[in-house]
PDB file of N, CA and C in Angstrom:
ATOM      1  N   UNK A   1     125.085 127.454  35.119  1.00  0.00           N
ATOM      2  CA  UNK A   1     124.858 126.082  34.752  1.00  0.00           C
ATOM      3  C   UNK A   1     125.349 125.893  33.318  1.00  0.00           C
ATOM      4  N   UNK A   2     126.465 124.409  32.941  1.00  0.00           N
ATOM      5  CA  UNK A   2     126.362 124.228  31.545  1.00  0.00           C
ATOM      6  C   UNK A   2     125.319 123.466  30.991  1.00  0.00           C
ATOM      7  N   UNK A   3     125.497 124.127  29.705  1.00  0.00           N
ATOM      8  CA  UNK A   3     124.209 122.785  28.873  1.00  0.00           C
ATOM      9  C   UNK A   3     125.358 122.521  28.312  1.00  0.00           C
ATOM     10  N   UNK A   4     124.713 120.876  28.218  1.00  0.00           N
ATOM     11  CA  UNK A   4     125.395 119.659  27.757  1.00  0.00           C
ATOM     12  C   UNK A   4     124.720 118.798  26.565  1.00  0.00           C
ATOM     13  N   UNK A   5     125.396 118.564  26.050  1.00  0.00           N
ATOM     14  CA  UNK A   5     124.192 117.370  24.897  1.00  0.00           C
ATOM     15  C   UNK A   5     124.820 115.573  25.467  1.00  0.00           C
ATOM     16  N   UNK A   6     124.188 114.892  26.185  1.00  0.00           N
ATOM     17  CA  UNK A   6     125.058 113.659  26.471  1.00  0.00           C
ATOM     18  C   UNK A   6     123.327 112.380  26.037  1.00  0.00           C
ATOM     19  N   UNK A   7     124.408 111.566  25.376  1.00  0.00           N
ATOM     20  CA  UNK A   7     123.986 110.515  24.895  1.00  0.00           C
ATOM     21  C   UNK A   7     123.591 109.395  26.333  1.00  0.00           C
ATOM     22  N   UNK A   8     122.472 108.924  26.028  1.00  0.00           N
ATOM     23  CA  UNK A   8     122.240 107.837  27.235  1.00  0.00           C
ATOM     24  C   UNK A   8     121.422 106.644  27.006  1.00  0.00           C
ATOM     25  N   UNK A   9     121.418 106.038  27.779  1.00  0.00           N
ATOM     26  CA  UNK A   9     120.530 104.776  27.727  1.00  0.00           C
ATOM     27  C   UNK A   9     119.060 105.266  28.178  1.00  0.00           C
ATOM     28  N   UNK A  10     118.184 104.802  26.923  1.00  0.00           N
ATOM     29  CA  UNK A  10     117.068 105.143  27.856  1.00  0.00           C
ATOM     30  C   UNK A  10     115.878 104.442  28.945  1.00  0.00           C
ATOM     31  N   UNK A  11     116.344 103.205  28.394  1.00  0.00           N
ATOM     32  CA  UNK A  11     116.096 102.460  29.784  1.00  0.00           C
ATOM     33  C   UNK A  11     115.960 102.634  31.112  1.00  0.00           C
ATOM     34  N   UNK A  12     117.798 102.994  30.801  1.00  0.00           N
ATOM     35  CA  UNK A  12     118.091 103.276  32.042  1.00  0.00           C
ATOM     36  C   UNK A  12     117.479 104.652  33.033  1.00  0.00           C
ATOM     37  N   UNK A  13     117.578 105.765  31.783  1.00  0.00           N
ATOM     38  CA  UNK A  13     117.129 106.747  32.577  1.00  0.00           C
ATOM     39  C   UNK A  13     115.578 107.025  32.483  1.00  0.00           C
ATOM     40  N   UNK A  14     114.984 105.706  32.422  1.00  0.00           N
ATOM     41  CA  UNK A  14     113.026 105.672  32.511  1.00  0.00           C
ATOM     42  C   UNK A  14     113.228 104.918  34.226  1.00  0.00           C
ATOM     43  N   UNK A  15     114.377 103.958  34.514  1.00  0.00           N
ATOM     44  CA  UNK A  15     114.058 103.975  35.042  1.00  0.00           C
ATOM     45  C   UNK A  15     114.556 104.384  36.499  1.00  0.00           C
ATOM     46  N   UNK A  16     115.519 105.418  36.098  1.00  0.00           N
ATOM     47  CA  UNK A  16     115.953 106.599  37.200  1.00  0.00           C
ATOM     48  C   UNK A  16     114.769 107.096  37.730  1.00  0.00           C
ATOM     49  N   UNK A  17     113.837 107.671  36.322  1.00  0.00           N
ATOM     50  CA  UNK A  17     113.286 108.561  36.218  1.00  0.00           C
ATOM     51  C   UNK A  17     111.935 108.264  37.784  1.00  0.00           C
ATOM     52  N   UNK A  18     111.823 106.879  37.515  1.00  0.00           N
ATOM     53  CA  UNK A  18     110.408 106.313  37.928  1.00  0.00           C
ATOM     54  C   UNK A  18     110.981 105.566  39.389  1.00  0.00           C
ATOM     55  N   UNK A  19     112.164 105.517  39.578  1.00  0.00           N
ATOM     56  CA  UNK A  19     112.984 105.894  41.287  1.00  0.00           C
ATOM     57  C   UNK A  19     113.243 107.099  41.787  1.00  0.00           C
ATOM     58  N   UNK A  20     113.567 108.191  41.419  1.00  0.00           N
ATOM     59  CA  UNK A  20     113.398 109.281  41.677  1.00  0.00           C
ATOM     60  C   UNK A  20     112.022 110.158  41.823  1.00  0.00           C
ATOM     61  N   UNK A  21     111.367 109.692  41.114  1.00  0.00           N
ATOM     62  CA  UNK A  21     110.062 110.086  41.075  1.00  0.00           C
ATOM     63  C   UNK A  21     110.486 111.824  40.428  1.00  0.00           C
ATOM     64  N   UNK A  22     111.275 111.997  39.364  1.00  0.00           N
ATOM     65  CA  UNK A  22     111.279 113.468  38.573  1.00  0.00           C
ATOM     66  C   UNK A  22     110.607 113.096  37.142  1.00  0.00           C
ATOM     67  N   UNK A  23     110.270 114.024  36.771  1.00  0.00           N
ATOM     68  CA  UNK A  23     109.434 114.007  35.446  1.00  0.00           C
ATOM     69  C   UNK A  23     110.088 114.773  34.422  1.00  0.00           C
ATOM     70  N   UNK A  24     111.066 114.922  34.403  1.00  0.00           N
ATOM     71  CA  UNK A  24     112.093 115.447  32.993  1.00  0.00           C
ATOM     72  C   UNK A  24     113.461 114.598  33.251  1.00  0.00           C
ATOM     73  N   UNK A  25     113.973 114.659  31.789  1.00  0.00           N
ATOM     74  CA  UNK A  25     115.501 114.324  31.902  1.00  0.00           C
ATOM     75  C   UNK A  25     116.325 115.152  32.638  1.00  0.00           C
ATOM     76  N   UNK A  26     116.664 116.310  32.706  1.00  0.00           N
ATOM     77  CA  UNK A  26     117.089 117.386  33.638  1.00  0.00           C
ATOM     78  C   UNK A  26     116.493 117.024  35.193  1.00  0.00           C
ATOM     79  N   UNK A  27     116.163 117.029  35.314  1.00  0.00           N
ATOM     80  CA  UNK A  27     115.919 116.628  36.496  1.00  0.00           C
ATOM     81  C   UNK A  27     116.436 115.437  37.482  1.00  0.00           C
ATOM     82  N   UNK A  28     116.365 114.185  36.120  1.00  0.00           N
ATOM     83  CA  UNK A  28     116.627 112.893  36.928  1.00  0.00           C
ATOM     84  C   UNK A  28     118.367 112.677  36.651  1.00  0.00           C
ATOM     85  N   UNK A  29     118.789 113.504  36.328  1.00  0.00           N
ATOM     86  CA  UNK A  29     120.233 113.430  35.982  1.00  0.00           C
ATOM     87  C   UNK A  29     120.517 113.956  37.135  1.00  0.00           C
ATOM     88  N   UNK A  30     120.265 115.479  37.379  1.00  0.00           N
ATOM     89  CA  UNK A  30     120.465 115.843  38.195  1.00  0.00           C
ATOM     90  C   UNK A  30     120.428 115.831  39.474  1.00  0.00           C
ATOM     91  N   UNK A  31     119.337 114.773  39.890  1.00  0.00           N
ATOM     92  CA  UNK A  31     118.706 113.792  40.928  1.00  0.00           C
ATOM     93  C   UNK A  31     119.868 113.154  41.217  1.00  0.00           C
ATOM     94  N   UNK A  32     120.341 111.741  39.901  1.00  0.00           N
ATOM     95  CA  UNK A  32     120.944 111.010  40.335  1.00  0.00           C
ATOM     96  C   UNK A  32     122.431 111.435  40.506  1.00  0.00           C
ATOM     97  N   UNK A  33     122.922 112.435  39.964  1.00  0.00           N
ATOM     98  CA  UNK A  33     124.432 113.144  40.348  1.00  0.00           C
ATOM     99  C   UNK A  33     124.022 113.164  41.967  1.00  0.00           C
ATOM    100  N   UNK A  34     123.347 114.082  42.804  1.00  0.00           N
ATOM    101  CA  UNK A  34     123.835 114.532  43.944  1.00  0.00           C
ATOM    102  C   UNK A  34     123.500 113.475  44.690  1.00  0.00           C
ATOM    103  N   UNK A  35     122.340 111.927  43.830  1.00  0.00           N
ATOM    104  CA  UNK A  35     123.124 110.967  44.612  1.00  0.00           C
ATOM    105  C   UNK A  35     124.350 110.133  45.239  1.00  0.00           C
ATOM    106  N   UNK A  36     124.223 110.304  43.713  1.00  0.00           N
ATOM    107  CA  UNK A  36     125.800 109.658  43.638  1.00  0.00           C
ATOM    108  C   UNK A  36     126.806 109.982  44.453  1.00  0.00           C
ATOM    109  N   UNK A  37     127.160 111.598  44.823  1.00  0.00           N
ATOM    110  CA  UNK A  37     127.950 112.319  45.017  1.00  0.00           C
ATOM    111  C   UNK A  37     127.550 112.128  47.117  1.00  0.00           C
ATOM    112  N   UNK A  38     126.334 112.129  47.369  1.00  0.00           N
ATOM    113  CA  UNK A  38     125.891 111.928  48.285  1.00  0.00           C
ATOM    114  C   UNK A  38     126.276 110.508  49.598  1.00  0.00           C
ATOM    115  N   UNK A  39     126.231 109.187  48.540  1.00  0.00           N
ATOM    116  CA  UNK A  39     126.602 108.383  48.475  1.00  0.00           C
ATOM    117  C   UNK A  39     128.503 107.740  48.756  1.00  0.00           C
ATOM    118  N   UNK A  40     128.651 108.705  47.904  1.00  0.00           N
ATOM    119  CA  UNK A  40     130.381 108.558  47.661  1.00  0.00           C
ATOM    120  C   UNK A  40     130.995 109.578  49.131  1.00  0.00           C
ATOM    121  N   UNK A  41     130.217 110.741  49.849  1.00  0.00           N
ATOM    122  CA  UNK A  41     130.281 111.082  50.990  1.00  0.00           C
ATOM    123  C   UNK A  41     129.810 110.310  51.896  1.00  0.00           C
ATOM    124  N   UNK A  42     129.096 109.789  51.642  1.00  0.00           N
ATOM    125  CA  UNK A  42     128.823 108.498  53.277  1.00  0.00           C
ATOM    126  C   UNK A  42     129.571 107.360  53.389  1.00  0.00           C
ATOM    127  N   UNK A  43     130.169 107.346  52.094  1.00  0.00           N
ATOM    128  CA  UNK A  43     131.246 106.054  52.140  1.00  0.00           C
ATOM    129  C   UNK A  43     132.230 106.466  52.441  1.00  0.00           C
ATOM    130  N   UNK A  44     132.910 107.311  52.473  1.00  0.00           N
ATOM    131  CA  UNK A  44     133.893 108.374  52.703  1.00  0.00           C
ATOM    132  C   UNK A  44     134.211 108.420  54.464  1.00  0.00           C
ATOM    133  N   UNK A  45     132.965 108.857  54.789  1.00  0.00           N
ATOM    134  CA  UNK A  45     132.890 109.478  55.885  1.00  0.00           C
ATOM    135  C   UNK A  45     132.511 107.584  56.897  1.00  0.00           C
ATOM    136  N   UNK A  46     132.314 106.735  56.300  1.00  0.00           N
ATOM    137  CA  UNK A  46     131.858 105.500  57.036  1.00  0.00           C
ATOM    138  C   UNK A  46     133.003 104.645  57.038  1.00  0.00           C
ATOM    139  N   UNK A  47     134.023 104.652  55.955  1.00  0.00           N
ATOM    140  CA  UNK A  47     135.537 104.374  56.107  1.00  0.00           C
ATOM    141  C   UNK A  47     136.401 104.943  56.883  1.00  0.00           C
ATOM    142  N   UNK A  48     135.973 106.687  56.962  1.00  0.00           N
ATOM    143  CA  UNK A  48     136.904 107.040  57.909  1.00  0.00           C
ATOM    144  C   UNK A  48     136.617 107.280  59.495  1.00  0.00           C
ATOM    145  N   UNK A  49     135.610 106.767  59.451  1.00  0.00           N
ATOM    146  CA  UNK A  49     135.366 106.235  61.041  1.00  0.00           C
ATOM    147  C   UNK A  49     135.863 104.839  61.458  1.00  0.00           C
ATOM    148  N   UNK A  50     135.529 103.468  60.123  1.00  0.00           N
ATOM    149  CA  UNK A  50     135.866 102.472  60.481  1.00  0.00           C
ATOM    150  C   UNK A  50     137.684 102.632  60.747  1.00  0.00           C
ATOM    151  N   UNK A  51     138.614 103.478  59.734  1.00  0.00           N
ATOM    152  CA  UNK A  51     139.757 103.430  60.147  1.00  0.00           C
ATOM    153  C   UNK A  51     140.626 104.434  61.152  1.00  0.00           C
ATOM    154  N   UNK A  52     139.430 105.123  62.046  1.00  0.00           N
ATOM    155  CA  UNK A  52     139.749 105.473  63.175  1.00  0.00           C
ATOM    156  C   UNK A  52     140.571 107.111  62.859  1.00  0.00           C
ATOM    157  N   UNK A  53     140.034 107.266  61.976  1.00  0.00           N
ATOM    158  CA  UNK A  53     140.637 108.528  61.829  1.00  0.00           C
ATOM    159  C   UNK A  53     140.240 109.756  62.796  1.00  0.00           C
ATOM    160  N   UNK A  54     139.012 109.717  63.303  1.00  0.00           N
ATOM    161  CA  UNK A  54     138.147 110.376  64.784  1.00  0.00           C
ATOM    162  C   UNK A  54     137.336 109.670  65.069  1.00  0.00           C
ATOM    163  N   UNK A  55     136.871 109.616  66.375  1.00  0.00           N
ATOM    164  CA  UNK A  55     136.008 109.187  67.531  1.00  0.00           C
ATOM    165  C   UNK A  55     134.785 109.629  67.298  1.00  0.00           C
ATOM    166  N   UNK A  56     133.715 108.844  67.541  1.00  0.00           N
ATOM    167  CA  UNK A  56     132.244 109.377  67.554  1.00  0.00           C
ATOM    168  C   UNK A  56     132.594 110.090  68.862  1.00  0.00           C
ATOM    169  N   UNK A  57     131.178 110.758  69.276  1.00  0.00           N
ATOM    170  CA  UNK A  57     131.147 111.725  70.730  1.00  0.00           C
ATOM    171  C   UNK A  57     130.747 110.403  71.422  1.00  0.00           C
ATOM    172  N   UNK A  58     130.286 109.525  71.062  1.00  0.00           N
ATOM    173  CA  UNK A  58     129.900 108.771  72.500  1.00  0.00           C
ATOM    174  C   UNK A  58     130.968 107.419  72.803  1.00  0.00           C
ATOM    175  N   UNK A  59     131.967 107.089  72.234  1.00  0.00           N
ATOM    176  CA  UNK A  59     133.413 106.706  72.264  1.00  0.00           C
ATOM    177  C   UNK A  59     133.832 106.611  73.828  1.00  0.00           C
ATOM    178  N   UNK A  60     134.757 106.436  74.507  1.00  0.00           N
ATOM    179  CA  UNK A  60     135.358 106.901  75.628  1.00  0.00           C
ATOM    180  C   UNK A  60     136.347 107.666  75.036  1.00  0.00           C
ATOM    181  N   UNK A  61     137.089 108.585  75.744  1.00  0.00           N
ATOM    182  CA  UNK A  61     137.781 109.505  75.271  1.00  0.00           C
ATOM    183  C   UNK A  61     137.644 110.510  74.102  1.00  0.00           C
ATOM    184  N   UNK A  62     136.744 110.634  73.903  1.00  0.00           N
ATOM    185  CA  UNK A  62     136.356 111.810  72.916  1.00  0.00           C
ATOM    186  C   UNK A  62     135.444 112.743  73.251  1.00  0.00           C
ATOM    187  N   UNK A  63     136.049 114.243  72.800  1.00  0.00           N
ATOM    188  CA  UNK A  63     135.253 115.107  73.111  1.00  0.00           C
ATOM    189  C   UNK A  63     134.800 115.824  72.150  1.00  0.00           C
ATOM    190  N   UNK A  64     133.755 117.059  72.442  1.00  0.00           N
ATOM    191  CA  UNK A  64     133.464 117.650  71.501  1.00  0.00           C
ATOM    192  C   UNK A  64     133.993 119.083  71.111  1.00  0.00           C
ATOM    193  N   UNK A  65     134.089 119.565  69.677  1.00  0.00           N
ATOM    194  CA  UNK A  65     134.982 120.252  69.551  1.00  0.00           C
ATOM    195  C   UNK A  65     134.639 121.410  69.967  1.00  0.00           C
ATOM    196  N   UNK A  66     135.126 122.392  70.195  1.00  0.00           N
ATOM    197  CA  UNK A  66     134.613 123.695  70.877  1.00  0.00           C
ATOM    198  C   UNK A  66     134.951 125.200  69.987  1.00  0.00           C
TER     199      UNK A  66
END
């Protein structure tokens, strides 16, 4: 792991803190990264269904992979 020294709003991260429900700064950073990152995969993955890049399994013509 790096340590970092990063400047922030603290507003903002009181009120990460108190949506996340974590009780340190380390924590709610780290909370909200693998949201983020979480997030940016479901959008990912919800675009590339809308542009047909593969078939759900319950589709016609699609199978499952083996």
């Amino acid at each position: 792991m790096t340590r970092t020294v990063l400047g922030h709003d603290d507003d903002l991260l009181a009120e990460a803190r108190r949506l996340f429900g974590t009780t340190t700064q380390v924590a709610t950073v780290t909370t909200a990264s693998l949201d983020a990152v979480k997030l940016a995969r479901r959008t990912e993955l919800a675009d590339a269904i809308a542009n047909g890049e593969f078939r759900l399994l319950d589709e016609p013509g699609a199978q499952a992979a083996v």
